[in-house]
N, C-alpha and C. Protein backbone atom coordinates (compact mmCIF):
# COMPACT_ATOMS: atom_id res chain seq x y z
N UNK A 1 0.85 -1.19 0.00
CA UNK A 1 0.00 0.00 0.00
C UNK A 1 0.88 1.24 0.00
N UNK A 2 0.63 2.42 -0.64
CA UNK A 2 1.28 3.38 -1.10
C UNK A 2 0.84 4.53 -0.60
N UNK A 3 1.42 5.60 -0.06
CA UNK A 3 0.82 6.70 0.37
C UNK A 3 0.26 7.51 -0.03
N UNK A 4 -1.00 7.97 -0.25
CA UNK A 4 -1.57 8.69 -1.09
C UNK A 4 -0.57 10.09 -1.08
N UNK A 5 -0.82 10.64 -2.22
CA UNK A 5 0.62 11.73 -2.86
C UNK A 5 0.19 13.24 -2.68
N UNK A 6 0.64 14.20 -2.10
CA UNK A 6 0.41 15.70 -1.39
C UNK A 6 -0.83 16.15 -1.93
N UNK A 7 -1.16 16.41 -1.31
CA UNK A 7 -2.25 17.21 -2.22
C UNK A 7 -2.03 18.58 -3.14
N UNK A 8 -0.64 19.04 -3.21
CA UNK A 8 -0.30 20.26 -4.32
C UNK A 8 0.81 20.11 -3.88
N UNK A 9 1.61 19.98 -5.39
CA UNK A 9 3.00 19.94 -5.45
C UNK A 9 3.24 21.47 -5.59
N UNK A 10 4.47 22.04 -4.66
CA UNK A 10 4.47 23.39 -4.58
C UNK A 10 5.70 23.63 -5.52
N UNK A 11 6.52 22.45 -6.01
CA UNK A 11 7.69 22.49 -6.82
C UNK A 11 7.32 23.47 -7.71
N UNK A 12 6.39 23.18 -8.91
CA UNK A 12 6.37 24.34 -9.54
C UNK A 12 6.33 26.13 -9.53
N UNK A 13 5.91 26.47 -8.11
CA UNK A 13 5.71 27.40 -8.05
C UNK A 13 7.51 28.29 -7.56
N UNK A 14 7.03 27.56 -6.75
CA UNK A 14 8.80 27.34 -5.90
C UNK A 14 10.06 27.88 -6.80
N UNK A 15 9.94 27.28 -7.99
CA UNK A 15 10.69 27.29 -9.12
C UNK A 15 10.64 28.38 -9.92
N UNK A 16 9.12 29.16 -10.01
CA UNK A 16 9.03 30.38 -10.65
C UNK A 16 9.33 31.20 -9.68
N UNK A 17 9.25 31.38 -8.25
CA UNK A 17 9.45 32.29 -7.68
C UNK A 17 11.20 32.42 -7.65
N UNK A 18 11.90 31.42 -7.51
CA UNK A 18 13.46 31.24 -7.74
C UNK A 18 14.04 32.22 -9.14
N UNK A 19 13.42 31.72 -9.96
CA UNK A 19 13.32 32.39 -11.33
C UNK A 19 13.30 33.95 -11.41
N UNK A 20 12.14 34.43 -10.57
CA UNK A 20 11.95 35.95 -10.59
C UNK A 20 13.34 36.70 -9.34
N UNK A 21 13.53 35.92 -8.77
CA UNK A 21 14.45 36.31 -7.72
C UNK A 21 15.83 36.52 -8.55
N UNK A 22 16.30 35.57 -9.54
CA UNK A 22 17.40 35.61 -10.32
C UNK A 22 16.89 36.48 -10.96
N UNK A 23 16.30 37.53 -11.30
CA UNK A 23 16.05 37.87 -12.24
C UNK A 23 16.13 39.52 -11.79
N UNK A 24 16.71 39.31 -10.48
CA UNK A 24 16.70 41.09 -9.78
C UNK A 24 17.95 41.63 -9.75
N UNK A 25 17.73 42.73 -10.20
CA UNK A 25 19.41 43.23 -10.64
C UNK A 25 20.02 44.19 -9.15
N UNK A 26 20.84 43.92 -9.05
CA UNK A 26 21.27 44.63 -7.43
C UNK A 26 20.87 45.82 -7.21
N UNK A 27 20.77 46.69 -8.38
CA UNK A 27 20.09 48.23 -8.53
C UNK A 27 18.93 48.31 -8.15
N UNK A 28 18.07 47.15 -8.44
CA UNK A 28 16.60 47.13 -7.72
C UNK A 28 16.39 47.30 -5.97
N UNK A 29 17.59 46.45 -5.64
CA UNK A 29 17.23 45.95 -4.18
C UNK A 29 16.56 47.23 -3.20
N UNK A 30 16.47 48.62 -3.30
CA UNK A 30 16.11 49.04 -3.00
C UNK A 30 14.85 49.76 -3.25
N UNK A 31 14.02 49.42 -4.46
CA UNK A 31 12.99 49.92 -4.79
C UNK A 31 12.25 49.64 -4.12
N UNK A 32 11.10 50.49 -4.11
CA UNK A 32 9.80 49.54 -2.92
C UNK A 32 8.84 48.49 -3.87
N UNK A 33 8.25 48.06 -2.99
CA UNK A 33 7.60 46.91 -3.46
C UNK A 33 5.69 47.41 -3.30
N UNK A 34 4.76 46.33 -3.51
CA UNK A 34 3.71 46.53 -3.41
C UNK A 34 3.10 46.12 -1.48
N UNK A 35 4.08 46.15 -1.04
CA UNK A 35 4.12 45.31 0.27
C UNK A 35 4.16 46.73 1.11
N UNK A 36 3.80 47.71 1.81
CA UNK A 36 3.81 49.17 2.58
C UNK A 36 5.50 48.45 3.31
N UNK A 37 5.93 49.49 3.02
CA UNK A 37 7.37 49.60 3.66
C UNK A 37 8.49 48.43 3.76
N UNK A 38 8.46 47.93 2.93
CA UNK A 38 9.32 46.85 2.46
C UNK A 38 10.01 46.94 1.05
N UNK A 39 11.20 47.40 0.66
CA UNK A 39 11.75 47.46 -0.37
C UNK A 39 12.37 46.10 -0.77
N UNK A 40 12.65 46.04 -1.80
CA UNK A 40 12.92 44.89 -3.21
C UNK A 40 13.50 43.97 -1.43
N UNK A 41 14.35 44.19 -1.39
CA UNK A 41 16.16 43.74 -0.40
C UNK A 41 14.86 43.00 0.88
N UNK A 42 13.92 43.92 1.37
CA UNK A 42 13.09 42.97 2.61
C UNK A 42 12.06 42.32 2.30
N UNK A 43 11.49 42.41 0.96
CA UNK A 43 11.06 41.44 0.59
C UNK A 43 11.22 40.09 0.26
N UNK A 44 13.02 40.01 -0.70
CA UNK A 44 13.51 39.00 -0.67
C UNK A 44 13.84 37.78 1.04
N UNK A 45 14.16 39.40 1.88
CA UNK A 45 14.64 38.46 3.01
C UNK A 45 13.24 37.71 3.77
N UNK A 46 12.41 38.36 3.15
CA UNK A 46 11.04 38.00 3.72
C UNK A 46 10.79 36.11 3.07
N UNK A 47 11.14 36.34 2.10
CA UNK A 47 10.79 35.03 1.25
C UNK A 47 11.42 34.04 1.59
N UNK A 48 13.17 34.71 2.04
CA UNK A 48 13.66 33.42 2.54
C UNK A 48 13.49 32.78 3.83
N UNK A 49 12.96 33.53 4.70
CA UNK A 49 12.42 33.47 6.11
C UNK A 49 11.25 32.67 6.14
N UNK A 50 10.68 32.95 5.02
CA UNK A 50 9.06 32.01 5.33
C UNK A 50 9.49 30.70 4.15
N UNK A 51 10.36 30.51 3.48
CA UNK A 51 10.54 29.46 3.03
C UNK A 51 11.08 28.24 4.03
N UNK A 52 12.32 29.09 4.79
CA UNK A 52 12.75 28.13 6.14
C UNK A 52 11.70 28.08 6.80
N UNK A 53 10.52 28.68 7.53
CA UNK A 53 9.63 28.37 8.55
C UNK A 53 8.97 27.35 7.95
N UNK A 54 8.06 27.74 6.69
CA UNK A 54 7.35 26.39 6.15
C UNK A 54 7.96 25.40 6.00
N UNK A 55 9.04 25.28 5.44
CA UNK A 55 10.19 24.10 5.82
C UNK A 55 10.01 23.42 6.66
N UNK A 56 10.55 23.95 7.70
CA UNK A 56 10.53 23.18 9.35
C UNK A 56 8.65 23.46 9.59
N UNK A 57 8.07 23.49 9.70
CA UNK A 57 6.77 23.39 9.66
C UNK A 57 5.92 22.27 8.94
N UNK A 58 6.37 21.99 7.00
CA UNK A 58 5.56 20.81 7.02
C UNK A 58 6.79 19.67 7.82
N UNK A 59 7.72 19.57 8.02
CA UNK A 59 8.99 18.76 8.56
C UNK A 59 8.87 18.57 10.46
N UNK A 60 7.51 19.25 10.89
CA UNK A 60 7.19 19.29 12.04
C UNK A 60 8.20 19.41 13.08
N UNK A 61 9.38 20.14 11.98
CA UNK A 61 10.61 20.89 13.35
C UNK A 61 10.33 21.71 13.75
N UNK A 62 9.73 22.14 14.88
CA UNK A 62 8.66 23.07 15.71
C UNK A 62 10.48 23.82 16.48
N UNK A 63 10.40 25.06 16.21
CA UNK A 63 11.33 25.69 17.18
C UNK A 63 11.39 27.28 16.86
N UNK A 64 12.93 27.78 17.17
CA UNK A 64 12.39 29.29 16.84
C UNK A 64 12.03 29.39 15.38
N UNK A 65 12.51 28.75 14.24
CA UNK A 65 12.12 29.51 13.03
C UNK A 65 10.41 29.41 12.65
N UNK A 66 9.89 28.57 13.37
CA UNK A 66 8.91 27.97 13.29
C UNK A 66 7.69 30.01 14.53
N UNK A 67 8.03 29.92 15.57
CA UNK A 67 7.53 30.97 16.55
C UNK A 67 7.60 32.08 16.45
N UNK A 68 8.65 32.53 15.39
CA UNK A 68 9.35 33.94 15.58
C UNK A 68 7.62 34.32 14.23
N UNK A 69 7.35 35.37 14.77
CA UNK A 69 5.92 36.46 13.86
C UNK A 69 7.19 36.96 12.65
N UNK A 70 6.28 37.07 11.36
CA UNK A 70 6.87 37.80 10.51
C UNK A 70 6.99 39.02 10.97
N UNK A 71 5.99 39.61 11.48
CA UNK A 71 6.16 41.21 12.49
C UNK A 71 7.54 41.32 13.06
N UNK A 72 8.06 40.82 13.74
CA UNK A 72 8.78 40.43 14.65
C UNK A 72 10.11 41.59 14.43
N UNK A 73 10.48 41.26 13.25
CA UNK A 73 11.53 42.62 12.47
C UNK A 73 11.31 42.71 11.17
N UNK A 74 12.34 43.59 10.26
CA UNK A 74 12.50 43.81 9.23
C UNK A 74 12.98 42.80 8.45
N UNK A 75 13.09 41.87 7.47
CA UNK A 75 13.73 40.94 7.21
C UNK A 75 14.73 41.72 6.07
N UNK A 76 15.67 41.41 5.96
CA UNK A 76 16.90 41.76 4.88
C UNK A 76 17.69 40.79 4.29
N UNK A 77 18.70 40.92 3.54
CA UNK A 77 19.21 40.23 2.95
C UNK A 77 20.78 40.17 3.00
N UNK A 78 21.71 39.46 2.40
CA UNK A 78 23.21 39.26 3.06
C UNK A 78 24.04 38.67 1.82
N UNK A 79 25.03 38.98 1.47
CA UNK A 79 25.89 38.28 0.79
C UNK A 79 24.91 36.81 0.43
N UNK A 80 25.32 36.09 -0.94
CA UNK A 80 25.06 35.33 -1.86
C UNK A 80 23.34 34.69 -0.74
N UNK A 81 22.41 36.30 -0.89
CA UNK A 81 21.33 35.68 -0.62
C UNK A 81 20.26 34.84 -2.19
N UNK A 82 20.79 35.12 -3.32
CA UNK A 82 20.39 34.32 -4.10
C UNK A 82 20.44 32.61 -4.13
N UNK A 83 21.95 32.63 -3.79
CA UNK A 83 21.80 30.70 -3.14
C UNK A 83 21.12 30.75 -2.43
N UNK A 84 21.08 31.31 -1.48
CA UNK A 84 20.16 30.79 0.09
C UNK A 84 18.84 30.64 -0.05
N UNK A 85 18.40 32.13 -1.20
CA UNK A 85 17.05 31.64 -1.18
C UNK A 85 16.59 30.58 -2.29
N UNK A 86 16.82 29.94 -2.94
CA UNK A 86 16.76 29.06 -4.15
C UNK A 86 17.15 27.95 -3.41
N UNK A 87 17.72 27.83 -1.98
CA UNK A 87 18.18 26.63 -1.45
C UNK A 87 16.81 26.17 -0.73
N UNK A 88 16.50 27.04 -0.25
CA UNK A 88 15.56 27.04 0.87
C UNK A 88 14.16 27.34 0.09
N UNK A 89 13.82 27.56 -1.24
CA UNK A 89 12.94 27.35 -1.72
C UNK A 89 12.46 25.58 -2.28
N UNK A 90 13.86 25.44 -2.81
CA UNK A 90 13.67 23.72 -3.27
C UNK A 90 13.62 23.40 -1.66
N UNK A 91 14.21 23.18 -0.69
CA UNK A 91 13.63 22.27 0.45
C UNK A 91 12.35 22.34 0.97
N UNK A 92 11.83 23.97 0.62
CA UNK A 92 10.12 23.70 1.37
C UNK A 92 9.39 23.14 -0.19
N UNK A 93 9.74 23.35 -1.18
CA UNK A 93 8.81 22.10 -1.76
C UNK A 93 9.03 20.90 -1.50
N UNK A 94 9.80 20.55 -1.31
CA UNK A 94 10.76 19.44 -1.37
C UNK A 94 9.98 18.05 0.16
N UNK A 95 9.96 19.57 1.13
CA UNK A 95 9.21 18.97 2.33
C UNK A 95 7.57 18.77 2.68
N UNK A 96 7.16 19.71 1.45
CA UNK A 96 5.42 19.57 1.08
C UNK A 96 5.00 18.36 -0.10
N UNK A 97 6.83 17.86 -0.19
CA UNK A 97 5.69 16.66 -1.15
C UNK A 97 5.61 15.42 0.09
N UNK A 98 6.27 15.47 1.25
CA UNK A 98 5.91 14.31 1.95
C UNK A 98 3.99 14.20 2.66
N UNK A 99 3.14 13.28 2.51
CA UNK A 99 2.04 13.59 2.12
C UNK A 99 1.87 14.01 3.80
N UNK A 100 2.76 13.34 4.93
CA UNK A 100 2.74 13.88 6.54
C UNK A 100 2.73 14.77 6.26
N UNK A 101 3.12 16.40 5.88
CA UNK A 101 3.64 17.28 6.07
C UNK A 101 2.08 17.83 5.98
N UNK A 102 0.89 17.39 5.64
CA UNK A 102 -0.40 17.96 5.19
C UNK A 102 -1.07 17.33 6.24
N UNK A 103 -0.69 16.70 7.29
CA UNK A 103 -1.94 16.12 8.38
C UNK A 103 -1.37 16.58 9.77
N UNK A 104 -1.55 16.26 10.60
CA UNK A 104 -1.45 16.83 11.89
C UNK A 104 -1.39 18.18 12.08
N UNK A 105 -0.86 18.73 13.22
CA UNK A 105 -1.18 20.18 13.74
C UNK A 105 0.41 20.69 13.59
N UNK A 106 0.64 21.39 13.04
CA UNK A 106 2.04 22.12 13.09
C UNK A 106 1.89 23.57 13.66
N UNK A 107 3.14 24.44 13.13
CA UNK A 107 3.11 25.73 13.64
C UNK A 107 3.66 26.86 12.67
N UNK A 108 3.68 27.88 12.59
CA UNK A 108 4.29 28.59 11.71
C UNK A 108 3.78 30.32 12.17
N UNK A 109 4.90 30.92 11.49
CA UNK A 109 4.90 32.47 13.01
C UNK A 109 4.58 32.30 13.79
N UNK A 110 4.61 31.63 14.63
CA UNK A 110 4.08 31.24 16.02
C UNK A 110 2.88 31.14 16.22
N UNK A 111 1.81 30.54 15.09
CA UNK A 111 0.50 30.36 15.24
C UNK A 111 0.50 28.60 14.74
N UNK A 112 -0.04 28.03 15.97
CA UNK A 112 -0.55 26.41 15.62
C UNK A 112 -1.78 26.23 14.60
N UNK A 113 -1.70 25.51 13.55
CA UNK A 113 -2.48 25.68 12.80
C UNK A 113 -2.50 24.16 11.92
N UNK A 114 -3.90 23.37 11.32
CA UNK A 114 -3.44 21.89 10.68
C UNK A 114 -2.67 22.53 9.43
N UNK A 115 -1.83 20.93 9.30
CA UNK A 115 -0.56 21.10 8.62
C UNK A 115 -1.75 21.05 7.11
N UNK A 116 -2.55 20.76 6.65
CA UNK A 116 -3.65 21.42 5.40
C UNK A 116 -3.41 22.89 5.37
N UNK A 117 -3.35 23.24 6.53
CA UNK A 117 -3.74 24.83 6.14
C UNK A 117 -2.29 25.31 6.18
N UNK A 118 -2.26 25.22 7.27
CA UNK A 118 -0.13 25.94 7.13
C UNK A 118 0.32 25.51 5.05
N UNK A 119 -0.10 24.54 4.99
CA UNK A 119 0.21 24.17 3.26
C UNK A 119 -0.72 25.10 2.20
N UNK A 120 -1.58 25.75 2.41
CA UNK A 120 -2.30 26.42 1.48
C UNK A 120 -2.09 27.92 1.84
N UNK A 121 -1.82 28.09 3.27
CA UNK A 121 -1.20 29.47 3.35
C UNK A 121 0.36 29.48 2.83
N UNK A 122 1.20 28.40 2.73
CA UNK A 122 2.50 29.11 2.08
C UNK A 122 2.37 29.33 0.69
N UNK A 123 1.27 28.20 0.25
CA UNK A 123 0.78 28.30 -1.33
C UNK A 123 0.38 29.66 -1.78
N UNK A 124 -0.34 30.37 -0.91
CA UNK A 124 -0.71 31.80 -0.84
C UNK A 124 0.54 32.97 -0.56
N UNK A 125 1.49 32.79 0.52
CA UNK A 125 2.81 33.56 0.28
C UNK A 125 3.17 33.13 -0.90
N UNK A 126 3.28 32.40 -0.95
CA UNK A 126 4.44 32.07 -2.43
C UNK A 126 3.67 32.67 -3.62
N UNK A 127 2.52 32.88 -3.74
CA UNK A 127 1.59 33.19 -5.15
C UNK A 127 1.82 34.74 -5.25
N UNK A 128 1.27 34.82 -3.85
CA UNK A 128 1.29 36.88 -3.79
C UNK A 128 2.53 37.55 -3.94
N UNK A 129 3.35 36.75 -3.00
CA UNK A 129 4.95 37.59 -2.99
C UNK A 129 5.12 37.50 -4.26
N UNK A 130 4.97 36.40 -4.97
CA UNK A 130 5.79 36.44 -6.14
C UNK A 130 5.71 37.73 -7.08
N UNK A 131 3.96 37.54 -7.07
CA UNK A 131 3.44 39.18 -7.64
C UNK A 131 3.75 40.26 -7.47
N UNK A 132 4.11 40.66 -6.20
CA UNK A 132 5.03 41.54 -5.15
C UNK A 132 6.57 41.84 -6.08
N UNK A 133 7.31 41.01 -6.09
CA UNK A 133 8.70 40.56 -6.62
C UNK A 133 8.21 40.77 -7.85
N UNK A 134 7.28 40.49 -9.02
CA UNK A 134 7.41 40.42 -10.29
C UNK A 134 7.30 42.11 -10.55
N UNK A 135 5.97 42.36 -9.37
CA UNK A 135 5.75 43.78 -9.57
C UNK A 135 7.05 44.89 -9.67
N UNK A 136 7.20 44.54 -8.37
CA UNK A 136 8.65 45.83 -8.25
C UNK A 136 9.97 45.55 -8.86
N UNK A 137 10.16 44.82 -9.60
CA UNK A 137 10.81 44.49 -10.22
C UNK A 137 10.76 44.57 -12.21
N UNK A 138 9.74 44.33 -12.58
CA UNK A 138 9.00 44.84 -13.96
C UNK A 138 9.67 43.59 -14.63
N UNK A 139 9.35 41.80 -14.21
CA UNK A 139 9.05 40.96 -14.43
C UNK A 139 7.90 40.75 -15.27
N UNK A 140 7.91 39.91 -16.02
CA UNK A 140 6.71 39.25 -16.35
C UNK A 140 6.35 37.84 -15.25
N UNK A 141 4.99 37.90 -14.84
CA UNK A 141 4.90 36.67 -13.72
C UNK A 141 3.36 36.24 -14.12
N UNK A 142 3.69 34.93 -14.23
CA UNK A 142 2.15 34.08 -14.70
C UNK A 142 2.68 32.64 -13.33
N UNK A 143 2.17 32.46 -12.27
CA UNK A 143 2.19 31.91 -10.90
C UNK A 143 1.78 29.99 -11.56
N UNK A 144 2.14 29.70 -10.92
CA UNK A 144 1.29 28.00 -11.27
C UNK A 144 0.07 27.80 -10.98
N UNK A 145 -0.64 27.53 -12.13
CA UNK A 145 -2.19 27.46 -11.86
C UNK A 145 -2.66 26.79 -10.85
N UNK A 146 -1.98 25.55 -10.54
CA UNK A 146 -2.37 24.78 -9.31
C UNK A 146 -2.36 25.46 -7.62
N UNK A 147 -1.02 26.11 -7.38
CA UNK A 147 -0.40 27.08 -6.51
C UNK A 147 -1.81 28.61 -6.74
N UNK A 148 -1.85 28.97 -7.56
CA UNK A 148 -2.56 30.25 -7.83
C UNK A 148 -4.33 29.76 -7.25
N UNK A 149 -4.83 28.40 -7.62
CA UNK A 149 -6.15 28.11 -7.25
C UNK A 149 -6.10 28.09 -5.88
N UNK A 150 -5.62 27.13 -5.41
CA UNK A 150 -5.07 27.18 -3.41
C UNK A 150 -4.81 28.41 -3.01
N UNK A 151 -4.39 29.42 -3.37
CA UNK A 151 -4.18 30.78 -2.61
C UNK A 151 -5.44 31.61 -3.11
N UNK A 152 -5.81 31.43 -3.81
CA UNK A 152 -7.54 32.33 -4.02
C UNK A 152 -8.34 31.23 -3.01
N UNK A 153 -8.47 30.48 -3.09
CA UNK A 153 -9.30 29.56 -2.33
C UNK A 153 -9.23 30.06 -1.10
N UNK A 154 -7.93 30.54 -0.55
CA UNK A 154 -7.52 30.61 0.97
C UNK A 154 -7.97 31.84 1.34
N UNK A 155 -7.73 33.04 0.28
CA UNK A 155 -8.25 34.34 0.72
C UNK A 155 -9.78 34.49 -0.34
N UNK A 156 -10.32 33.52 -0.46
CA UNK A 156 -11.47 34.11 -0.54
C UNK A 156 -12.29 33.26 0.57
N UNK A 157 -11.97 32.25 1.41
CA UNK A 157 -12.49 32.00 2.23
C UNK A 157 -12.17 33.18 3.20
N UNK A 158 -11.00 33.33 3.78
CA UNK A 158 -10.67 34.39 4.71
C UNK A 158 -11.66 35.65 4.50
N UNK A 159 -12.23 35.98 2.97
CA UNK A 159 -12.64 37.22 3.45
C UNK A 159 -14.31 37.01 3.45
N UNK A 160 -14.90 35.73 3.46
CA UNK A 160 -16.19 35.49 3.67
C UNK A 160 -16.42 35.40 4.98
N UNK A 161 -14.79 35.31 5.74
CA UNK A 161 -15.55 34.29 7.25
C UNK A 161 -14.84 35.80 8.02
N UNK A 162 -14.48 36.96 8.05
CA UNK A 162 -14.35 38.13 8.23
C UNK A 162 -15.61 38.92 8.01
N UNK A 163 -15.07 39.84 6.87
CA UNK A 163 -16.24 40.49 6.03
C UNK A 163 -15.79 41.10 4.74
N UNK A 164 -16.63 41.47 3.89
CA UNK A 164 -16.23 41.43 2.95
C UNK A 164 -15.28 42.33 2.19
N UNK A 165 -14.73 43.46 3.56
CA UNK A 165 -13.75 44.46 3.16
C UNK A 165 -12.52 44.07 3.75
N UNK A 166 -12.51 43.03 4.28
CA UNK A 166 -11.30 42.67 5.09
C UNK A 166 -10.74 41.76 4.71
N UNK A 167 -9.39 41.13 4.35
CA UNK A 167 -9.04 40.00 3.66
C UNK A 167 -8.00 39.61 4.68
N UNK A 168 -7.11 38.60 4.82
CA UNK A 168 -5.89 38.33 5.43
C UNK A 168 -4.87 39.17 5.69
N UNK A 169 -4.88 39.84 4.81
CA UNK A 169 -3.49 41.01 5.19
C UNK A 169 -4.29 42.47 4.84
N UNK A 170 -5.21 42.38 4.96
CA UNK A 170 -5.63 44.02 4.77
C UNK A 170 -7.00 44.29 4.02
N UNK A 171 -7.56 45.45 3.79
CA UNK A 171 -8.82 45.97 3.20
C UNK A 171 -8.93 45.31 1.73
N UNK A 172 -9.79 44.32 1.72
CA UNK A 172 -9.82 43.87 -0.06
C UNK A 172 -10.12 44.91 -0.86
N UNK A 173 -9.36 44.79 -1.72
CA UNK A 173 -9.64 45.91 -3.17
C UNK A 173 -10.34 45.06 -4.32
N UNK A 174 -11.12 45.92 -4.47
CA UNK A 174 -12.29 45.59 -5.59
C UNK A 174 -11.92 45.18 -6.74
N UNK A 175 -11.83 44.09 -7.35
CA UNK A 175 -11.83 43.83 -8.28
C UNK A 175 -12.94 43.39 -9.13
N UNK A 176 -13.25 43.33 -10.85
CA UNK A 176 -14.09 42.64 -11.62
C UNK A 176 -14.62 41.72 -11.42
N UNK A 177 -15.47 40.84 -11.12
CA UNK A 177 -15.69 39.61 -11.55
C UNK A 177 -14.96 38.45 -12.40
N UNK A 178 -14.82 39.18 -13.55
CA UNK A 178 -14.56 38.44 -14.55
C UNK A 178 -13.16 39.05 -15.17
N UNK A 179 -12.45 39.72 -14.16
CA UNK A 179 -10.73 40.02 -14.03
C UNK A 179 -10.18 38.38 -14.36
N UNK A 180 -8.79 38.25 -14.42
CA UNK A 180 -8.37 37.24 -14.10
C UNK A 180 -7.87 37.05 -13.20
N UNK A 181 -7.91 35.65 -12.77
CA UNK A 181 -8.13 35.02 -11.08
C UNK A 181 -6.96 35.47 -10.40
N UNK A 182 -5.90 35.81 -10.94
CA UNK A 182 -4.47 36.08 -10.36
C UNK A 182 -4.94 37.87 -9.46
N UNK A 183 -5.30 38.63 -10.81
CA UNK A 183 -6.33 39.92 -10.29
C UNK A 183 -6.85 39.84 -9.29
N UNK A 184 -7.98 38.56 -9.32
CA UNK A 184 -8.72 38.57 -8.13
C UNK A 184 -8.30 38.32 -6.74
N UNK A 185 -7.21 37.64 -7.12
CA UNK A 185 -6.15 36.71 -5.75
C UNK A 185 -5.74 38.19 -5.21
N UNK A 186 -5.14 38.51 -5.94
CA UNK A 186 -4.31 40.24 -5.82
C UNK A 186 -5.01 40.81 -4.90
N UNK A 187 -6.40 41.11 -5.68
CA UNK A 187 -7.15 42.25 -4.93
C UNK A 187 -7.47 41.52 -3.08
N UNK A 188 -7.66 40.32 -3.46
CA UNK A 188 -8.47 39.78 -2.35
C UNK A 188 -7.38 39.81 -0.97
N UNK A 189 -6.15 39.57 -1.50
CA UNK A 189 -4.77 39.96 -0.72
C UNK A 189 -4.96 41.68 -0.04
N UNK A 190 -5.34 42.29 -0.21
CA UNK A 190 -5.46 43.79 0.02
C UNK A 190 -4.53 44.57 -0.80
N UNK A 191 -3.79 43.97 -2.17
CA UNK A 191 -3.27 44.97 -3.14
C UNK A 191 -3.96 45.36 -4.30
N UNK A 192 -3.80 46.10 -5.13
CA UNK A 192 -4.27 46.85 -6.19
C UNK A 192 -3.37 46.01 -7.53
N UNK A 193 -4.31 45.38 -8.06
CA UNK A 193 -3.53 44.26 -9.36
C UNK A 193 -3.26 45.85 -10.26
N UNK A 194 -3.48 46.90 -10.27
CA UNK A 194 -2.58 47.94 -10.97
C UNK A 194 -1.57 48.49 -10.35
N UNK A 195 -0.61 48.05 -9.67
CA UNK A 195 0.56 48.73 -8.55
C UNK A 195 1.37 48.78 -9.99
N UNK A 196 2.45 49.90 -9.67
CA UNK A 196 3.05 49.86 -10.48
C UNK A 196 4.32 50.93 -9.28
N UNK A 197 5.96 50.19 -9.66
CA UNK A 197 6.54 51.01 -9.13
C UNK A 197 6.71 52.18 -9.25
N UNK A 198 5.99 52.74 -10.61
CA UNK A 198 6.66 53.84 -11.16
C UNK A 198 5.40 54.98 -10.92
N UNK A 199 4.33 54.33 -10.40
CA UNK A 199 3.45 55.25 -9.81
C UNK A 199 3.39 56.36 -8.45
């Protein structure tokens, strides 16, 4: 008997977000992002921070990287943070294909939460930041459809079981109906799918 197999392989996404990260020229690192007060440089360090937590999270290594709040500080970045984060992106997919990593109760910023959901909320960092990163950066970014359905799923539940101006990270912005779903993910995140750095 065989273990039934993750329920979303995050490899693909994982891989585009690696992609957009190589793809930032050191001159950027300081631009701002679509994120309030986080430029290019703390966004990246942001990504690599929640790639190690989800890591040790579906891997049920419960400790500080696992407790520490993204609030907590500023995240930044350090000499050859491009390996680090491309390292630590392949290991949290790497640790969401074990199908454990999706059942029991884990932890992540210091909130206990089932390891289902801790897995559809990194699906959701990983979708938005990326947008974030493609944005301030003037990338082209099309997210993995599989990765992109799980993070609308997550914040459009979040903003039914709130209300309907409030989403996970902030005031939902209105989008179309019949926008495309990445748009809608966007808006439902509390950003404006028209950010533009140069605005």
């Amino acid at each position: 008997m065989t273990a039934e197999p993750a329920p979303l392989d995050l490899g693909p996404q994982t891989r585009i977000l690696a992609r957009l990260a190589d793809g930032v020229h050191e001159d950027r690192l300081a631009d701002p992002t679509p994120c309030p007060g986080l430029a290019v440089r703390h966004l990246l360090g942001h990504l690599t921070g929640l790639a190690v937590a989800f890591r040790d999270a579906a891997r049920k290594d419960l400790g500080p990287t696992t407790d520490t709040s993204p609030e907590a500080s500023v995240p930044d970045i350090g000499p050859g943070w491009r390996e680090r984060l491309a390292a630590a992106l392949g290991e949290l997919a790497e640790a969401w294909r074990e199908p454990a990593a999706w059942t029991g109760t884990t932890r992540a910023g210091g909130i206990d939460l089932p390891g289902e959901a801790a897995g559809a909320v990194v699906a959701d960092e990983l979708v938005i930041h990326g947008w974030d990163l493609a944005r301030a950066t003037g990338q082209e970014y099309a997210p993995d459809p599989a990765a992109l359905q799980a993070a609308y799923g997550l914040l459009f539940a979040a903003a039914q079981e709130s209300d309907r101006d409030q989403g996970m990270f902030g005031p939902v912005v209105a989008v179309p109906d019949d926008a495309p779903l990445l748009d809608r993910a966007v808006g439902l995140s509390g950003r404006d799918p028209g950010w533009s750095r140069t605005a």
